[in-house]
N, C-alpha and C. Protein backbone atom coordinates (compact mmCIF):
# COMPACT_ATOMS: atom_id res chain seq x y z
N UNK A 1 -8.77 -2.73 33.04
CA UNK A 1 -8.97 -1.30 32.99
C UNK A 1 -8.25 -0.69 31.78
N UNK A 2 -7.05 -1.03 31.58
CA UNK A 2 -6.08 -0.43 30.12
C UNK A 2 -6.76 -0.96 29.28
N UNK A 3 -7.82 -2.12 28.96
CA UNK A 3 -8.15 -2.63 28.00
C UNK A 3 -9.11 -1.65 27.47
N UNK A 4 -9.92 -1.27 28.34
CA UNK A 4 -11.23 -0.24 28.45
C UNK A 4 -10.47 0.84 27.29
N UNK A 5 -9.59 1.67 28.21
CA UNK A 5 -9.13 2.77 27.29
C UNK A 5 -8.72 2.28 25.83
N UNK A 6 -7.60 1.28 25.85
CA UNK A 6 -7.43 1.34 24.78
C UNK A 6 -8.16 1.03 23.38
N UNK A 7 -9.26 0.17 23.43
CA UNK A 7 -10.07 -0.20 22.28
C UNK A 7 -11.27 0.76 22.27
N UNK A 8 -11.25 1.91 23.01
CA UNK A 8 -12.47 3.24 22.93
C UNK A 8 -11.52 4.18 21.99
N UNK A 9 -9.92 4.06 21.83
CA UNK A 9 -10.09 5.13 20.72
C UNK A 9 -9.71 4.20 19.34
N UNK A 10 -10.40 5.67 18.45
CA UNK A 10 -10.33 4.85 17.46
C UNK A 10 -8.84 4.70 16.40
N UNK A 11 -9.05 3.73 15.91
CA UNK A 11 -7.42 3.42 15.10
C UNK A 11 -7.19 4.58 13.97
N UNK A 12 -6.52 5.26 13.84
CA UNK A 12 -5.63 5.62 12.44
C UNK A 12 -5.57 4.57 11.50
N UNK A 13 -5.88 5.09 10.11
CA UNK A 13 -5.70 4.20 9.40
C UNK A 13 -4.61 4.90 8.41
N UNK A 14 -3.77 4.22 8.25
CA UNK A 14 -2.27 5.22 7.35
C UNK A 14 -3.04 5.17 6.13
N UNK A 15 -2.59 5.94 5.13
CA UNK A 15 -2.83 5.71 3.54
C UNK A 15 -1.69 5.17 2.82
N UNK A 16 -1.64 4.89 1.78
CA UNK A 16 -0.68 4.12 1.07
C UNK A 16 0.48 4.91 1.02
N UNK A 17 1.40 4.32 1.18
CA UNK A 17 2.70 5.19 1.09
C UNK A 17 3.08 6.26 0.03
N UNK A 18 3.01 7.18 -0.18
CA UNK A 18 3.68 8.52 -1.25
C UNK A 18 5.49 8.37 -1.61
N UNK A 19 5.18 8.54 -2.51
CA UNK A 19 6.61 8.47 -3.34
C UNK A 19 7.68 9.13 -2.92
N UNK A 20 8.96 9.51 -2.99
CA UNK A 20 9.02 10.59 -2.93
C UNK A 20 8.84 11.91 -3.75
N UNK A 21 8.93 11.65 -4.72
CA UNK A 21 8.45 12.44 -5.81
C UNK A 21 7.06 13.27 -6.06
N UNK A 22 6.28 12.19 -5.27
CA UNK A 22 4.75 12.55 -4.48
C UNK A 22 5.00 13.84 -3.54
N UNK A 23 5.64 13.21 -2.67
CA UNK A 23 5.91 13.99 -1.63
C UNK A 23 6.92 15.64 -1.94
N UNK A 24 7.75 15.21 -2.97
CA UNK A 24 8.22 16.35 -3.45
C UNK A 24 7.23 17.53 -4.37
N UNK A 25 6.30 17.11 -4.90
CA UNK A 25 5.44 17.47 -5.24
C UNK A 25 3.92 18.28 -4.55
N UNK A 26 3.92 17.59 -3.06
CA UNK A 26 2.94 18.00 -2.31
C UNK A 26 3.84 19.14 -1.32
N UNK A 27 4.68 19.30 -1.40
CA UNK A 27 5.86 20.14 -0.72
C UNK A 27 5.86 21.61 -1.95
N UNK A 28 5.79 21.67 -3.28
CA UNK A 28 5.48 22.39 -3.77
C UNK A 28 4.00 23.26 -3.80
N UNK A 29 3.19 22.27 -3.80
CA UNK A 29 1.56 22.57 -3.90
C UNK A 29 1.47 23.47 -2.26
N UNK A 30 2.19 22.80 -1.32
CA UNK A 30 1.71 23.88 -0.09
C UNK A 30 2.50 25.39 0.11
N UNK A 31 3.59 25.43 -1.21
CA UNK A 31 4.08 26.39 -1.48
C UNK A 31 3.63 27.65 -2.37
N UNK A 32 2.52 26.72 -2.80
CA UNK A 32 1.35 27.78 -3.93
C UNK A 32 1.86 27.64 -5.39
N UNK A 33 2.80 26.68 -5.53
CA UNK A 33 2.79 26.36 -7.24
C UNK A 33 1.56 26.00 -7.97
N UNK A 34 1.62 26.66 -8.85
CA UNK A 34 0.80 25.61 -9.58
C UNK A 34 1.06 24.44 -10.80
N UNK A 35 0.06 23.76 -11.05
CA UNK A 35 1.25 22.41 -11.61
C UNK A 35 1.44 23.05 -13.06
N UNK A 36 1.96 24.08 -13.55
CA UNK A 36 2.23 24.70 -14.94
C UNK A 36 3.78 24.70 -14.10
N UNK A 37 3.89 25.55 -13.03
CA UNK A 37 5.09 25.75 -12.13
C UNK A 37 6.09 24.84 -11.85
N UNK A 38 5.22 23.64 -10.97
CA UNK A 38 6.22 22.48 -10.44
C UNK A 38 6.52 21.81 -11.55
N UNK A 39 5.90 21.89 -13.27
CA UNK A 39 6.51 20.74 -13.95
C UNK A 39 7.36 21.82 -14.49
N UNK A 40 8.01 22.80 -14.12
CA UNK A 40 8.79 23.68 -15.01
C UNK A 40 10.32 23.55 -14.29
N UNK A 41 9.58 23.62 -12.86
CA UNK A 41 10.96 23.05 -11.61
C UNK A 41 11.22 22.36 -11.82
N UNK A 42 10.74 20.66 -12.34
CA UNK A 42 10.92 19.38 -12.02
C UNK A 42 11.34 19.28 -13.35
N UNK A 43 11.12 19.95 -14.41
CA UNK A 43 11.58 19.49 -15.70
C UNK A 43 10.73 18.30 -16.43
N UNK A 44 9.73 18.05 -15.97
CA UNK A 44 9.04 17.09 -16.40
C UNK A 44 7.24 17.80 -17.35
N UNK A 45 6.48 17.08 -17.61
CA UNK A 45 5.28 17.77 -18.21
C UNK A 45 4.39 17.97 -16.84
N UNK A 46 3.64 18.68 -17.77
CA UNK A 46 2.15 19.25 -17.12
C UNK A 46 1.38 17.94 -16.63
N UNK A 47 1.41 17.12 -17.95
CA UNK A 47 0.60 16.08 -17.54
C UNK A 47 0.96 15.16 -16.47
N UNK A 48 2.56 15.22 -16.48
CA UNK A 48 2.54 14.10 -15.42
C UNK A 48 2.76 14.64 -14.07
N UNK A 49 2.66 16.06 -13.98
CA UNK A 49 2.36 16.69 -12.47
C UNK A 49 0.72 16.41 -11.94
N UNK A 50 0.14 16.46 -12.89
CA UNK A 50 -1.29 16.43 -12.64
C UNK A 50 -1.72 15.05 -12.42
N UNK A 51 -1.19 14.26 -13.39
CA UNK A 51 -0.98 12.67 -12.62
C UNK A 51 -0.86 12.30 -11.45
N UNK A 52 0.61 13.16 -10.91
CA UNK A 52 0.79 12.72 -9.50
C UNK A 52 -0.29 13.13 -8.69
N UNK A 53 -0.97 14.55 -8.83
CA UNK A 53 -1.49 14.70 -7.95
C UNK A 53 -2.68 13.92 -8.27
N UNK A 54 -3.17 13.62 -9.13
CA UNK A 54 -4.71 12.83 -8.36
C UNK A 54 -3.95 11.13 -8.00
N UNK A 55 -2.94 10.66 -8.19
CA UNK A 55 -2.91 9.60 -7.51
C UNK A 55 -2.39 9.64 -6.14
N UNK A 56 -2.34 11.29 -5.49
CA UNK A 56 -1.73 11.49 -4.21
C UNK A 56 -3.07 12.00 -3.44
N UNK A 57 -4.25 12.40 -4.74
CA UNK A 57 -5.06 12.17 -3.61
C UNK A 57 -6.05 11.37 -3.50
N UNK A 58 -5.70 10.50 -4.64
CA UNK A 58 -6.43 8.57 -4.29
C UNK A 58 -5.40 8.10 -3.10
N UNK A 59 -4.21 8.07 -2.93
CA UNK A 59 -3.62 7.65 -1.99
C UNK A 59 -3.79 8.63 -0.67
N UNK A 60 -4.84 9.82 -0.57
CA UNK A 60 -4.57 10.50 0.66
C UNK A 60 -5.69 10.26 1.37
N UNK A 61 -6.88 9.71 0.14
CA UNK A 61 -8.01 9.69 0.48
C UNK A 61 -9.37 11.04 0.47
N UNK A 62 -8.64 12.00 -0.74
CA UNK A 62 -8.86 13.24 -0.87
C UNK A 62 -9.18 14.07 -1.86
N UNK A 63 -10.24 14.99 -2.00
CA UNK A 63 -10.81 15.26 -3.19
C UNK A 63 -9.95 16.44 -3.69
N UNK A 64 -9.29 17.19 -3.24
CA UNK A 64 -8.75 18.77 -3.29
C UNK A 64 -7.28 18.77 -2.82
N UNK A 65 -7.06 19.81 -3.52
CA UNK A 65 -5.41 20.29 -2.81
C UNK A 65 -5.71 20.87 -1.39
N UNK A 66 -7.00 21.62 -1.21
CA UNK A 66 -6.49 21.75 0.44
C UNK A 66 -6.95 20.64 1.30
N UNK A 67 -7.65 19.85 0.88
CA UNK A 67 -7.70 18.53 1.35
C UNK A 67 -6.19 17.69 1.28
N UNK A 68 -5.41 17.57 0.74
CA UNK A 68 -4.53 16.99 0.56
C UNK A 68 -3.24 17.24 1.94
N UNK A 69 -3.22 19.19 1.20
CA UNK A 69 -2.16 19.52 1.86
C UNK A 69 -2.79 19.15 3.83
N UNK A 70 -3.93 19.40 3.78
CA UNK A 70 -4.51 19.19 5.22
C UNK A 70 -4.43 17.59 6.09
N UNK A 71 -4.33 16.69 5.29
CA UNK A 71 -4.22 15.46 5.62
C UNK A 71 -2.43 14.94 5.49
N UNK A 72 -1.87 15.73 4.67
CA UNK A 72 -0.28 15.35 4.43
C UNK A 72 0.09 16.33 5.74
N UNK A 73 -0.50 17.36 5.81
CA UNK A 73 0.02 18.22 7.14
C UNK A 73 -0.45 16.87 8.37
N UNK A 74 -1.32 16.43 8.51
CA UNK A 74 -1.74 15.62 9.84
C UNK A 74 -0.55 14.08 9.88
N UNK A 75 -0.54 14.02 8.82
CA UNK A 75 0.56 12.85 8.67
C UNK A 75 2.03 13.40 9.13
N UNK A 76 2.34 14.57 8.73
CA UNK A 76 3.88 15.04 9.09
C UNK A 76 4.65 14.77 7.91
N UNK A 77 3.49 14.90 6.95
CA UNK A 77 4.53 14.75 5.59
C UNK A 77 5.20 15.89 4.76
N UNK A 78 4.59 17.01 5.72
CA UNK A 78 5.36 18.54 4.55
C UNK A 78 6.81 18.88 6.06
N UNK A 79 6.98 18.39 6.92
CA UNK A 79 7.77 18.39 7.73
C UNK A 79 9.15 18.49 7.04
């Protein structure tokens, strides 16, 4: 009977782990920076804010920032 339930739902599949720097970064974006902003905070370039984010949302599985922030919110990653 537990077998029943348990293989009817379906699995989570995690995404690749985020950096922290990723994560410090997606913590800004749900703050409404924009990446002219967070590379001004972070002291780093434009370009490599914009870097992070499309490899945070190849790693989120995600086309958009509110796609992103929406799937990092389901993970518990802006927590």
């Amino acid at each position: 009977m537990l077998q029943k339930f348990q293989s009817s739902q379906p699995a989570i599949e995690l995404p690749e782990a985020l950096t922290e720097r990723q994560i410090k970064i997606l913590k800004f974006v749900s703050q409404g920076f924009s990446s002219k902003e967070i590379a001004e905070k972070l002291d780093i370039s434009y370009y490599t804010v914009t870097t992070h984010i499309k490899n945070i949302y190849t790693k989120l599985q995600v086309n958009s920032r509110t796609e992103a922030l929406h799937e990092a919110s389901r993970l518990g990653l802006l927590e």
